[in-house]
Protein backbone atom coordinates (compact mmCIF):
# COMPACT_ATOMS: atom_id res chain seq x y z
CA UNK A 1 -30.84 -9.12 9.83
CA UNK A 2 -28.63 -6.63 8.85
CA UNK A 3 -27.66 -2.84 10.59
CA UNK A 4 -26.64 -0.05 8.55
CA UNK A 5 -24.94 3.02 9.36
CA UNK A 6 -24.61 6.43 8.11
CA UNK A 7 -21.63 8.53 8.05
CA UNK A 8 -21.02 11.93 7.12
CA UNK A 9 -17.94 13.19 6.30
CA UNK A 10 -16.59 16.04 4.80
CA UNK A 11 -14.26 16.25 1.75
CA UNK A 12 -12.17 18.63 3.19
CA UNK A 13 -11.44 16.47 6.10
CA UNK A 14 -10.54 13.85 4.18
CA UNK A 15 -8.42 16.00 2.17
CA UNK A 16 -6.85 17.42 5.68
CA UNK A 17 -6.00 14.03 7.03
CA UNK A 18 -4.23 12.68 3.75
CA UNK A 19 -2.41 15.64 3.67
CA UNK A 20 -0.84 14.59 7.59
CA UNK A 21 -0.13 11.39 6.89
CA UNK A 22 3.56 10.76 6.20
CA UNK A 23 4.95 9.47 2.39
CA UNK A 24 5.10 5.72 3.19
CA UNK A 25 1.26 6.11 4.29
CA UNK A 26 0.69 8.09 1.22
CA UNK A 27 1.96 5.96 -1.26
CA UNK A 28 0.31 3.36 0.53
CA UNK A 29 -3.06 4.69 0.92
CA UNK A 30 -2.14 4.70 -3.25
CA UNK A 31 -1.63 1.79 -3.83
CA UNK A 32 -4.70 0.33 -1.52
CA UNK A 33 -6.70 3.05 -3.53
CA UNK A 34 -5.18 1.61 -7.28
CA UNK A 35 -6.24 -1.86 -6.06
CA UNK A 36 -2.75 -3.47 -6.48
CA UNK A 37 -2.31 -2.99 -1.96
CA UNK A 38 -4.01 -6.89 -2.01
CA UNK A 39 -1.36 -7.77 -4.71
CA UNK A 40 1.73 -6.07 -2.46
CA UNK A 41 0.26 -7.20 0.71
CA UNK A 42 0.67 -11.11 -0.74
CA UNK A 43 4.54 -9.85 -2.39
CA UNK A 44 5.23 -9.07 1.17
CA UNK A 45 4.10 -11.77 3.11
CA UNK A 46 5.56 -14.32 0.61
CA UNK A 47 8.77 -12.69 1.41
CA UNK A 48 8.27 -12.38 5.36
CA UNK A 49 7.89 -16.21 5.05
CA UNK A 50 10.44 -17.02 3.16
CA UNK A 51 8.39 -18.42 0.55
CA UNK A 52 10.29 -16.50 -2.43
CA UNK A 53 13.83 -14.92 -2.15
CA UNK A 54 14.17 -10.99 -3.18
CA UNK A 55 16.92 -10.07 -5.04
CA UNK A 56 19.28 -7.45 -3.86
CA UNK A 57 19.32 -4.28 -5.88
CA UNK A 58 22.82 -5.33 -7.91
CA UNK A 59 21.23 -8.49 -8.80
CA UNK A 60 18.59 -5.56 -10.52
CA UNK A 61 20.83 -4.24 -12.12
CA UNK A 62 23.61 -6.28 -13.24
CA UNK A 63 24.83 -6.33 -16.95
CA UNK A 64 22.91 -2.71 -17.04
CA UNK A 65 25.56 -0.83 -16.84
């Protein structure tokens, strides 16, 4: 047995509450939105746990320049 529910909302007050949220929650309501926040969500954990290493931005960029 299943129970639905209906909920209205308005566009502009979706609009309104994106606009308040700050630019980390921005990009990552973009990223959840673009379907690659499941991807990033894993990238982070596997990190958090020490399951991969990051590399440090002059690792990046070494021999670039």
């Amino acid at each position: 047995m299943g129970v639905g529910v209906m909920v209205e909302l308005k566009v502009e007050d979706i609009a309104s509450s994106i606009k308040k949220l700050g630019k980390a929650d921005k990009e990552m309501l973009l990223l959840l939105l673009s379907g690659k926040g499941r991807e990033l969500a894993g990238r982070v954990r596997d990190i958090k746990t020490k399951r991969v290493k990051p590399i440090t931005r002059e690792e990046v960029f070494k021999d670039v320049l």
